[in-house]
C-alpha atoms as a PDB file:
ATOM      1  CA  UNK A   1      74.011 110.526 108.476  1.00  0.00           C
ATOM      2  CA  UNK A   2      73.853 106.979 108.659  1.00  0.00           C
ATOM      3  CA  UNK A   3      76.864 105.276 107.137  1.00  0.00           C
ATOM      4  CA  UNK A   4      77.033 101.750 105.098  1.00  0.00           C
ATOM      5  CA  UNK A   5      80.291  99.685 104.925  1.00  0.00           C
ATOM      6  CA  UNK A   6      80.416 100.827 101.406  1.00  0.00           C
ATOM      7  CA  UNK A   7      80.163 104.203 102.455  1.00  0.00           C
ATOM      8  CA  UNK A   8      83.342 103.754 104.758  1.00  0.00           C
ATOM      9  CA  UNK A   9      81.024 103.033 108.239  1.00  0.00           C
ATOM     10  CA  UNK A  10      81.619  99.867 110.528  1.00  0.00           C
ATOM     11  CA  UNK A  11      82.085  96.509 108.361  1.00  0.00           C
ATOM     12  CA  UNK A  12      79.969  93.380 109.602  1.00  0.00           C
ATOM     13  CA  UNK A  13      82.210  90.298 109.348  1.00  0.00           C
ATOM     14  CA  UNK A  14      80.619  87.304 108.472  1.00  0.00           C
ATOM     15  CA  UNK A  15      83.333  84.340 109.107  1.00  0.00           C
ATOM     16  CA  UNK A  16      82.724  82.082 111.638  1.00  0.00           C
ATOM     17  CA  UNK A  17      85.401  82.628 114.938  1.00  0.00           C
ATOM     18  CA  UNK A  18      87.882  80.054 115.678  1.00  0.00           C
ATOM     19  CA  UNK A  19      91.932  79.959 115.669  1.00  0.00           C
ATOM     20  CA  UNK A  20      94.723  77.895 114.292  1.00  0.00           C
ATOM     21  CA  UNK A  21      97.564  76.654 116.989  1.00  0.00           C
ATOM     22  CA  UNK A  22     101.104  77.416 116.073  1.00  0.00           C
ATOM     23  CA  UNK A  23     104.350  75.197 116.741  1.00  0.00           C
ATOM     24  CA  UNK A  24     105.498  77.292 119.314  1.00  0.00           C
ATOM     25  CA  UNK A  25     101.987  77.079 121.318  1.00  0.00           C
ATOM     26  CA  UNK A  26     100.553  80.216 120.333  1.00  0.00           C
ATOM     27  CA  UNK A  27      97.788  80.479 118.021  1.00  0.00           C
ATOM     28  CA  UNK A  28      96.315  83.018 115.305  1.00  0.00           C
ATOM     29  CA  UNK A  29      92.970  83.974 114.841  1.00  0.00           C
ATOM     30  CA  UNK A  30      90.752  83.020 111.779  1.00  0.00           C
ATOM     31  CA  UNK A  31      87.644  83.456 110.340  1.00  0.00           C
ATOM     32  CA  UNK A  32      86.626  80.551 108.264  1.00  0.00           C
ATOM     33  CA  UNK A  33      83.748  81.325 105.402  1.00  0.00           C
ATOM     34  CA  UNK A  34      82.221  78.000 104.664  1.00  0.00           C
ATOM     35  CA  UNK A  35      80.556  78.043 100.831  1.00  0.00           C
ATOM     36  CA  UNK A  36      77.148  76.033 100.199  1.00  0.00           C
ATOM     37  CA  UNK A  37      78.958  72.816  99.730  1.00  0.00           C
ATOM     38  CA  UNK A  38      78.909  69.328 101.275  1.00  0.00           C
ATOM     39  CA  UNK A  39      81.710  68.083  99.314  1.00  0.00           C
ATOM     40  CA  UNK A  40      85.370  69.300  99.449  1.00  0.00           C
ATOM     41  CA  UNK A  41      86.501  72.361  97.545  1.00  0.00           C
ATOM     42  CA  UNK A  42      88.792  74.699  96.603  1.00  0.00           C
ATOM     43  CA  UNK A  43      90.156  76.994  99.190  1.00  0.00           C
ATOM     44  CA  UNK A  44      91.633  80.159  99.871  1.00  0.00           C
ATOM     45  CA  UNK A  45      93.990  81.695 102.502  1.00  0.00           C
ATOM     46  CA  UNK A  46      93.376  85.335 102.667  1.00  0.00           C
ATOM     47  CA  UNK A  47      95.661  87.871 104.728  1.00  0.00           C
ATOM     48  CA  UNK A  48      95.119  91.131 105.478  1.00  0.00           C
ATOM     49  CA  UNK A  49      97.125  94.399 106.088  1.00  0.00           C
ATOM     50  CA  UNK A  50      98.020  96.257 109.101  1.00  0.00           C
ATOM     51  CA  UNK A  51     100.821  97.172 111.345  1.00  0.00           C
ATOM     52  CA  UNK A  52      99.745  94.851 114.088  1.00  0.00           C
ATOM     53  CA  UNK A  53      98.464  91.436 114.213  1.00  0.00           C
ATOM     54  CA  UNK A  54      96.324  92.245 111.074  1.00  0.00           C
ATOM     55  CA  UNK A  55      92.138  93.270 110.570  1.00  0.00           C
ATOM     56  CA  UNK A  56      90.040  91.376 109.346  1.00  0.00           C
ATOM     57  CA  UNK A  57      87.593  94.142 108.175  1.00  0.00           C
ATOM     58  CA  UNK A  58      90.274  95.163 105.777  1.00  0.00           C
ATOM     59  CA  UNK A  59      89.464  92.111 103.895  1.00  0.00           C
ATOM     60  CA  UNK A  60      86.106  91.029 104.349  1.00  0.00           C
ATOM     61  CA  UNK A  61      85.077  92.653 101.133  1.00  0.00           C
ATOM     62  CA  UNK A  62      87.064  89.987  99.404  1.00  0.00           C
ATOM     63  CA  UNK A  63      86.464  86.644 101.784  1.00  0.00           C
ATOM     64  CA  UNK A  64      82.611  87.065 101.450  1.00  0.00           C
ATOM     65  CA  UNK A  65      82.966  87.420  97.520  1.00  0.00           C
ATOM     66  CA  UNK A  66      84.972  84.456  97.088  1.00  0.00           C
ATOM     67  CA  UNK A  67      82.512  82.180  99.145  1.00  0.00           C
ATOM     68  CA  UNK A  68      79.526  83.603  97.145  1.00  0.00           C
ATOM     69  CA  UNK A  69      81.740  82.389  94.544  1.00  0.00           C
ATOM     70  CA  UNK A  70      82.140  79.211  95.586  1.00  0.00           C
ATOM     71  CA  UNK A  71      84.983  78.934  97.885  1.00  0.00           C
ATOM     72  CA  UNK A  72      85.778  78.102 101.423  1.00  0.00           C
ATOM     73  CA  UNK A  73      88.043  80.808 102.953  1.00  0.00           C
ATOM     74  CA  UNK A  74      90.089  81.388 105.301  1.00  0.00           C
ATOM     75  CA  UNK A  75      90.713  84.851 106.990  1.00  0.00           C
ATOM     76  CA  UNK A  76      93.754  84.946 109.327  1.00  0.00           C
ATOM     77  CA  UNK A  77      96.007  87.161 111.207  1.00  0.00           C
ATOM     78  CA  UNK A  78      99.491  86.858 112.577  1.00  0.00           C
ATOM     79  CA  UNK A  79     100.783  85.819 115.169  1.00  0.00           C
ATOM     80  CA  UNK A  80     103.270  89.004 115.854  1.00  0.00           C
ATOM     81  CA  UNK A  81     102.993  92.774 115.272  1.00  0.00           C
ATOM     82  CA  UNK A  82     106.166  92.520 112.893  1.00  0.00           C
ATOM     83  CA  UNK A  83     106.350  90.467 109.799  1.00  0.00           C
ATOM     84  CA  UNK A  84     108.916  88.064 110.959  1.00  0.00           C
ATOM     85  CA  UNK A  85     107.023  84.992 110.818  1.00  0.00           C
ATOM     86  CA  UNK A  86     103.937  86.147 108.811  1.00  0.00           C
ATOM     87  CA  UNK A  87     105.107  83.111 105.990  1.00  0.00           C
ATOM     88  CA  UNK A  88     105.027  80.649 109.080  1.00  0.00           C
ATOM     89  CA  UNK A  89     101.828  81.487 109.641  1.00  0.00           C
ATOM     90  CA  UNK A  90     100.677  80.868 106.513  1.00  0.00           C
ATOM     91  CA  UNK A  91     101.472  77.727 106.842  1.00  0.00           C
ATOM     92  CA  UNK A  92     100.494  76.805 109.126  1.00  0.00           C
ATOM     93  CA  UNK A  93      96.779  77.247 108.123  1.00  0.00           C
ATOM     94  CA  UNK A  94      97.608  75.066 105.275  1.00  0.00           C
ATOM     95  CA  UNK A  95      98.393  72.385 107.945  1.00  0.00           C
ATOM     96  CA  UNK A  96      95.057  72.847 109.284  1.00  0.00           C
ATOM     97  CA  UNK A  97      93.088  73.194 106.275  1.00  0.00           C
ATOM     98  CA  UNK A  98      94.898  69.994 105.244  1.00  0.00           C
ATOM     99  CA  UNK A  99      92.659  68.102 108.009  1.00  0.00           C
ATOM    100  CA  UNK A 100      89.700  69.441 107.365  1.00  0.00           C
ATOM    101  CA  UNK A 101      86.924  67.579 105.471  1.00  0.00           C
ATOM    102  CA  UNK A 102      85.557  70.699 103.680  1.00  0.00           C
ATOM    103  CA  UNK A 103      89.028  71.368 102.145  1.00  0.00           C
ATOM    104  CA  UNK A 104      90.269  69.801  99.169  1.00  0.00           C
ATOM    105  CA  UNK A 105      94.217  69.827  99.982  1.00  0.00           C
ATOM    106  CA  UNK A 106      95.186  70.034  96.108  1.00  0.00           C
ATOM    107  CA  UNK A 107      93.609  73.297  95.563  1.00  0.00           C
ATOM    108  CA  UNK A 108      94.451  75.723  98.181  1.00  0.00           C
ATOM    109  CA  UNK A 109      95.390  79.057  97.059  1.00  0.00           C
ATOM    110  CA  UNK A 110      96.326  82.625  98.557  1.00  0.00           C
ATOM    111  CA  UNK A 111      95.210  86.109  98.290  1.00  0.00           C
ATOM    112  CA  UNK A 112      96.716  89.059 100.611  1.00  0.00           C
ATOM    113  CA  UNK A 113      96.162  92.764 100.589  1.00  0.00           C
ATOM    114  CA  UNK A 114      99.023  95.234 101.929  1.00  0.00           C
ATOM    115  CA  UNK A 115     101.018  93.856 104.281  1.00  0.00           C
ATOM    116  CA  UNK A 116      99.178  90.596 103.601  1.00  0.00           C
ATOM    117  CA  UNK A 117     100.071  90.568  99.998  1.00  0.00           C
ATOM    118  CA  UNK A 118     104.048  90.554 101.243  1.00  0.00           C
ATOM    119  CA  UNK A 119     103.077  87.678 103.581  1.00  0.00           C
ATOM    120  CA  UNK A 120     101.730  85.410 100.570  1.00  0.00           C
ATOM    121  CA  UNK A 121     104.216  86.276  98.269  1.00  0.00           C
ATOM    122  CA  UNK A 122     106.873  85.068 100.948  1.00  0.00           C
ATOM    123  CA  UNK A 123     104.575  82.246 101.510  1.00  0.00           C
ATOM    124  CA  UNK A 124     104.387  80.950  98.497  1.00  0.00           C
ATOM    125  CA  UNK A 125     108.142  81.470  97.309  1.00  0.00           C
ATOM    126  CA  UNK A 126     109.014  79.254 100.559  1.00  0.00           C
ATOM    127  CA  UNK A 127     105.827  76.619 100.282  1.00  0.00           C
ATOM    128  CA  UNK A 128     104.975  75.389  97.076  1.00  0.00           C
ATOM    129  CA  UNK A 129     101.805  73.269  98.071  1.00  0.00           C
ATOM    130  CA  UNK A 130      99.725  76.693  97.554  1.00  0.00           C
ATOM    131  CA  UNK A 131      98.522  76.109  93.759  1.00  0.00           C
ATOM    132  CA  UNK A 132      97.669  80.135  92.895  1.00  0.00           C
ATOM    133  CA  UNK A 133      98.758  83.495  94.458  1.00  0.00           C
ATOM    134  CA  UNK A 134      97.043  86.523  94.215  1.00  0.00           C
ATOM    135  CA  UNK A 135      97.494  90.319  95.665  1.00  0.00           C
ATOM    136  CA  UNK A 136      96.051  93.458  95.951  1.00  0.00           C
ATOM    137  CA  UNK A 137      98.631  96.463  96.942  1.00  0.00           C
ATOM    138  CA  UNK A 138     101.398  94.436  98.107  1.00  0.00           C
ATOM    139  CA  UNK A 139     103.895  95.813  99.870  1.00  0.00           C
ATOM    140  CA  UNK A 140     106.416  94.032  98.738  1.00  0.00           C
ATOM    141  CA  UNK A 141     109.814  95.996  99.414  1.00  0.00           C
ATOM    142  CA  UNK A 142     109.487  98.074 102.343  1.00  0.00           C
ATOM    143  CA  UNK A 143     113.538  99.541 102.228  1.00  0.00           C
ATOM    144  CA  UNK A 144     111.648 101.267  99.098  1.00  0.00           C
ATOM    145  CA  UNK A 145     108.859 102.438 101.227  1.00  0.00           C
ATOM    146  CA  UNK A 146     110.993 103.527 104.167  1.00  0.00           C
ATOM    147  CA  UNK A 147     113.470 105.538 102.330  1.00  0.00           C
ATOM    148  CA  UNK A 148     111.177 106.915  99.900  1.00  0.00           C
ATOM    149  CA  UNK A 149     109.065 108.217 102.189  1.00  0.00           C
ATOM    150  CA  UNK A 150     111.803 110.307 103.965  1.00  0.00           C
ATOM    151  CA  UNK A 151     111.594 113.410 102.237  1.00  0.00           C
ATOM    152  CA  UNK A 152     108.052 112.759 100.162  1.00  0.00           C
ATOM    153  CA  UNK A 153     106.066 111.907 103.618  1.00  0.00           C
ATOM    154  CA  UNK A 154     107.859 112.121 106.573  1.00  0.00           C
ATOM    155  CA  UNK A 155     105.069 111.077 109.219  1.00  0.00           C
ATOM    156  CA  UNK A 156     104.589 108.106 106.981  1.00  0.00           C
ATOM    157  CA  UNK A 157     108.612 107.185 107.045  1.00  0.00           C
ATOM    158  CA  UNK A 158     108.418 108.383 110.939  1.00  0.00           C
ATOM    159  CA  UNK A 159     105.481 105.437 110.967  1.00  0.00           C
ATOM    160  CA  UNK A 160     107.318 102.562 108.903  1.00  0.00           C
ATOM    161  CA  UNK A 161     110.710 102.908 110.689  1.00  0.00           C
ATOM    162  CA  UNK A 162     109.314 103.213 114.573  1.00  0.00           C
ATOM    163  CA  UNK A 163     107.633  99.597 113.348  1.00  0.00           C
ATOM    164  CA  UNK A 164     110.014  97.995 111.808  1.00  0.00           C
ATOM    165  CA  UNK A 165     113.327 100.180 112.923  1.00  0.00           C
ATOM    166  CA  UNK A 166     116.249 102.251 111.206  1.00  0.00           C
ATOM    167  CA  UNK A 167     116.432 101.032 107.434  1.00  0.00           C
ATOM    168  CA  UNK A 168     120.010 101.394 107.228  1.00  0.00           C
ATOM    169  CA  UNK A 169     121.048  99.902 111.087  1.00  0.00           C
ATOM    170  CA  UNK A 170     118.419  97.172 109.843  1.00  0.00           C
ATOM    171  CA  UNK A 171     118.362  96.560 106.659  1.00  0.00           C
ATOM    172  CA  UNK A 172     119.172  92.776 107.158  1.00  0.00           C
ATOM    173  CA  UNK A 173     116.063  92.548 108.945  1.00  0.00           C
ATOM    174  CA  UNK A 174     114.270  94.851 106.019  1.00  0.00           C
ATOM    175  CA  UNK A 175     115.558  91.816 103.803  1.00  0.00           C
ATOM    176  CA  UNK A 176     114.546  89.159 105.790  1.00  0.00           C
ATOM    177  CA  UNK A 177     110.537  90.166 106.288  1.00  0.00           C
ATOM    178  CA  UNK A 178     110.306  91.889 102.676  1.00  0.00           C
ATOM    179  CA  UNK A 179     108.775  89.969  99.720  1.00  0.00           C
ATOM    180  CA  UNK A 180     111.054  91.454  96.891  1.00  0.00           C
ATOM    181  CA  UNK A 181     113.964  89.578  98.354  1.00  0.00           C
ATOM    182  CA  UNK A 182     112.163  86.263  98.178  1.00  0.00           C
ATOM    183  CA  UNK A 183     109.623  85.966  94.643  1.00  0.00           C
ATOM    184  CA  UNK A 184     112.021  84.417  92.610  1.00  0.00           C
ATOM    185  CA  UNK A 185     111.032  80.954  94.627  1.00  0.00           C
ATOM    186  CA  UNK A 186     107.287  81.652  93.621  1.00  0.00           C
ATOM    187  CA  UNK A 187     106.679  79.100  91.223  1.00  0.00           C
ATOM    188  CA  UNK A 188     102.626  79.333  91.287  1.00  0.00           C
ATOM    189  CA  UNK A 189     100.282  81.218  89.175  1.00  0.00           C
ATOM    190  CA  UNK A 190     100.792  84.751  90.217  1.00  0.00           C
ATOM    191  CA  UNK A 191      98.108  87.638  89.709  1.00  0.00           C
ATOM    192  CA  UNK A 192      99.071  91.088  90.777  1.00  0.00           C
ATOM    193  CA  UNK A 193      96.827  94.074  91.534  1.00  0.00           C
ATOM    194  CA  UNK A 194      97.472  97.305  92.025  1.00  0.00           C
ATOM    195  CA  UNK A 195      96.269 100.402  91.973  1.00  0.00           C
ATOM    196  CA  UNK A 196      98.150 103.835  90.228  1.00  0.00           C
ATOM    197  CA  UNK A 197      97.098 105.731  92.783  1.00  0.00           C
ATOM    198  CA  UNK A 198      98.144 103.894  95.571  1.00  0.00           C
ATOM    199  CA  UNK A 199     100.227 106.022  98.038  1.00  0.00           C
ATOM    200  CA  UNK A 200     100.740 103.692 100.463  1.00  0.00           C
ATOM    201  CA  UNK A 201     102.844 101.043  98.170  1.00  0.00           C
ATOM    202  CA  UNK A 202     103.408 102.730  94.525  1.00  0.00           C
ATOM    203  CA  UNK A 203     102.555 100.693  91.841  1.00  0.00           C
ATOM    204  CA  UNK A 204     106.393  99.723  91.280  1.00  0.00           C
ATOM    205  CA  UNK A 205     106.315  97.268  93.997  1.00  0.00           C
ATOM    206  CA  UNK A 206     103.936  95.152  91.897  1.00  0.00           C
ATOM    207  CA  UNK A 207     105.867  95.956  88.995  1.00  0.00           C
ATOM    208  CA  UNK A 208     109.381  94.681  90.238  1.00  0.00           C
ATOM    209  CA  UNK A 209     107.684  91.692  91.914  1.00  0.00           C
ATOM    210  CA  UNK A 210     106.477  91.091  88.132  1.00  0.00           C
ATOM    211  CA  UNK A 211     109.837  91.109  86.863  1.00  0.00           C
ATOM    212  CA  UNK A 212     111.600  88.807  89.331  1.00  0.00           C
ATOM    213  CA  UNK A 213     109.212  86.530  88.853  1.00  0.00           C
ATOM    214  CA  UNK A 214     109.212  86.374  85.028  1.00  0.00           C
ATOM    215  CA  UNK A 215     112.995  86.548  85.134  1.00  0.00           C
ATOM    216  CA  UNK A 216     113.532  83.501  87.403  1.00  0.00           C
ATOM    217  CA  UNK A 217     110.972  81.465  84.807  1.00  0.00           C
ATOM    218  CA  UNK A 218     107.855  81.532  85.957  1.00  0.00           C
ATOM    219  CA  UNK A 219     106.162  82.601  82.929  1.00  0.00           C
ATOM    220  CA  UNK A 220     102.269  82.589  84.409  1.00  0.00           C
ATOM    221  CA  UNK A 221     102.575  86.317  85.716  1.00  0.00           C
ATOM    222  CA  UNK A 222     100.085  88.549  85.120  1.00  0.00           C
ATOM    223  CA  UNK A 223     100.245  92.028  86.708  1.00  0.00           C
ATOM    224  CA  UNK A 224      96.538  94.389  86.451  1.00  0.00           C
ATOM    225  CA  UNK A 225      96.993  98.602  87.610  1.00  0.00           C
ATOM    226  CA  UNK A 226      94.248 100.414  87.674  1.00  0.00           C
ATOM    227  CA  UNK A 227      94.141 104.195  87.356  1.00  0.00           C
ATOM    228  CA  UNK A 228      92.120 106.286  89.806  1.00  0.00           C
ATOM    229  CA  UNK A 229      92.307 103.067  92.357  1.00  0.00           C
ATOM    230  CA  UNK A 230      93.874 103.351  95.623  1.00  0.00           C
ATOM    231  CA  UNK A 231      95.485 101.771  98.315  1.00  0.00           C
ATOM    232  CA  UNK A 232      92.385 100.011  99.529  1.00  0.00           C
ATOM    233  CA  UNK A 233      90.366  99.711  96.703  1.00  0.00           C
ATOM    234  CA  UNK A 234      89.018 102.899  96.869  1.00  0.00           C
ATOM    235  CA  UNK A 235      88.007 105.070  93.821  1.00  0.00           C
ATOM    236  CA  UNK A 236      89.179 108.924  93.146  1.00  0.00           C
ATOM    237  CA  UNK A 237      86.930 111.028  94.235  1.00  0.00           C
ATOM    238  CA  UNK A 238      84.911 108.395  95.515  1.00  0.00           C
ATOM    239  CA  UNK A 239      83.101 104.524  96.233  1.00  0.00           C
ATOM    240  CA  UNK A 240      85.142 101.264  96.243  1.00  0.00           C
ATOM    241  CA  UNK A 241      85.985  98.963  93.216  1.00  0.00           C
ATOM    242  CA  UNK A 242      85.655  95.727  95.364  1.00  0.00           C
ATOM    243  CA  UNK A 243      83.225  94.318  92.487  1.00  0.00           C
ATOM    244  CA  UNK A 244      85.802  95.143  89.783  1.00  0.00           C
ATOM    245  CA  UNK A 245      88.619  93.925  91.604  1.00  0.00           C
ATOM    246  CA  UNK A 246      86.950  91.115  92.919  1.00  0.00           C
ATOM    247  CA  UNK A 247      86.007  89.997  89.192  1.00  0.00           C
ATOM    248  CA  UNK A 248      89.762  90.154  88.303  1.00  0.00           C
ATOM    249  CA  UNK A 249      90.633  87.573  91.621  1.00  0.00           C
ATOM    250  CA  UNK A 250      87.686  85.419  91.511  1.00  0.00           C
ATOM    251  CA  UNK A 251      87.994  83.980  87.349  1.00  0.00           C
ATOM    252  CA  UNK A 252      91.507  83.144  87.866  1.00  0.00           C
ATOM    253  CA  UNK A 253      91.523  81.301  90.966  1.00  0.00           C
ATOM    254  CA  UNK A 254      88.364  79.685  88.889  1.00  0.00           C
ATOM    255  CA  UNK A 255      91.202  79.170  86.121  1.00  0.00           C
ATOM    256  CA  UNK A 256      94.017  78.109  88.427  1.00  0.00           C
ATOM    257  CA  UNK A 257      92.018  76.155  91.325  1.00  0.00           C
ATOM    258  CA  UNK A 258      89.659  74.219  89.067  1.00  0.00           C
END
């Protein structure tokens, strides 16, 4: 049987190839999904999940339905496989978006799934020149997914803690890389997505992230769960909500981004 992408086969990306340089004379890799504009417009940073340096078929769904929508985007990965300088990276593209024609430097915004969802939310608690956040499945605190895992699935916790190490011998560094410790600097319009039956980051990651937020005063919060939706967008027993989700993400970066 011959499988489409949104039947779960291969995914055609459709950015255009190129790479940002880093201070330290690396560089990550982008895709860069120019809308049908001439003039400069509003733009969004989009980071993607993944243990290693990130995929960007785990978020094409969402890069090709904001430029349809009107936006330029740009799809990166990380420099590392660990999350220590994810925010960095972040950036970073905002440094190069901020010399590009196409861009218009007052309206650059963030979404991240997964892993990429705790790399915006860092992002923009550290640099407030992104103007809207938005995430789907964040993992946000990953002490919560390390020990909770233990007895409830112990390949899983056998997977988080041979990446990022022993959560008790390491918990500084758990601290350090994990979002949860950091939102209460997010000062941008926040969405949060997340779906109940998520079993890769439970819905309370959103929720707490939520509730720091609100609690250090930032009072445009809005937090979306979706019953029967999983970790990546996929629908119990089956399909993908990409359109649905995607018509959550798309309005308020409309709203926010102008």
């Amino acid at each position: 049987m011959k499988l489409t992408p949104r039947d779960g086969g291969p995914v055609l990306l459709t950015g255009a190839t190129s790479s940002i340089p880093l201070p330290d004379g690396t560089s990550v890799k982008t895709l860069l999904y120019r809308a049908a504009t001439d003039a400069p417009a509003a733009t969004i940073v989009v980071c993607p999940g993944g243990m290693g340096t990130g995929m960007f078929e785990i978020v094409e769904w969402a890069a090709s339905r904001l430029r349809a929508a009107g936006f330029h985007v740009l799809s990166m990965n990380y420099r590392g496989d660990l999350p220590t300088h994810d925010p960095d990276d972040i950036s970073a593209a905002f440094d190069w978006l901020a010399e590009q024609p196409f861009a218009d430097v007052g309206r650059i915004g963030l979404f991240g799934v997964s892993r990429g969802g705790n790399a915006v939310l860092r992002a923009a608690a550290a640099d407030h020149r992104f103007r809207a956040v938005a995430t789907f499945g964040a993992v946000s605190d990953f002490l919560q997914q390390a020990f909770g895992t233990a007895a409830f699935a112990p390949a899983r916790h056998r997977l988080i803690t041979s990446w990022l190490g022993d959560p008790v011998a390491n918990r500084a560094f758990y601290e350090q890389i994990q979002a949860i410790d950091h939102v209460q600097g997010i000062v941008q319009p926040l969405l949060l997505l997340h779906g109940e039956h998520d079993m890769h980051a439970p819905v309370e990651q959103s929720i707490l992230v939520r509730d720091k937020v609100v609690a250090a005063g930032n009072g445009d919060v809005t937090l979306e769960l979706f019953p029967v939706l999983g970790h990546f967008g996929e629908v119990v027993p089956s399909g993908f909500a990409y359109d649905h989700l995607a018509s959550r993400f798309i309005p308020f970066f409309q709203e926010k981004l102008g």
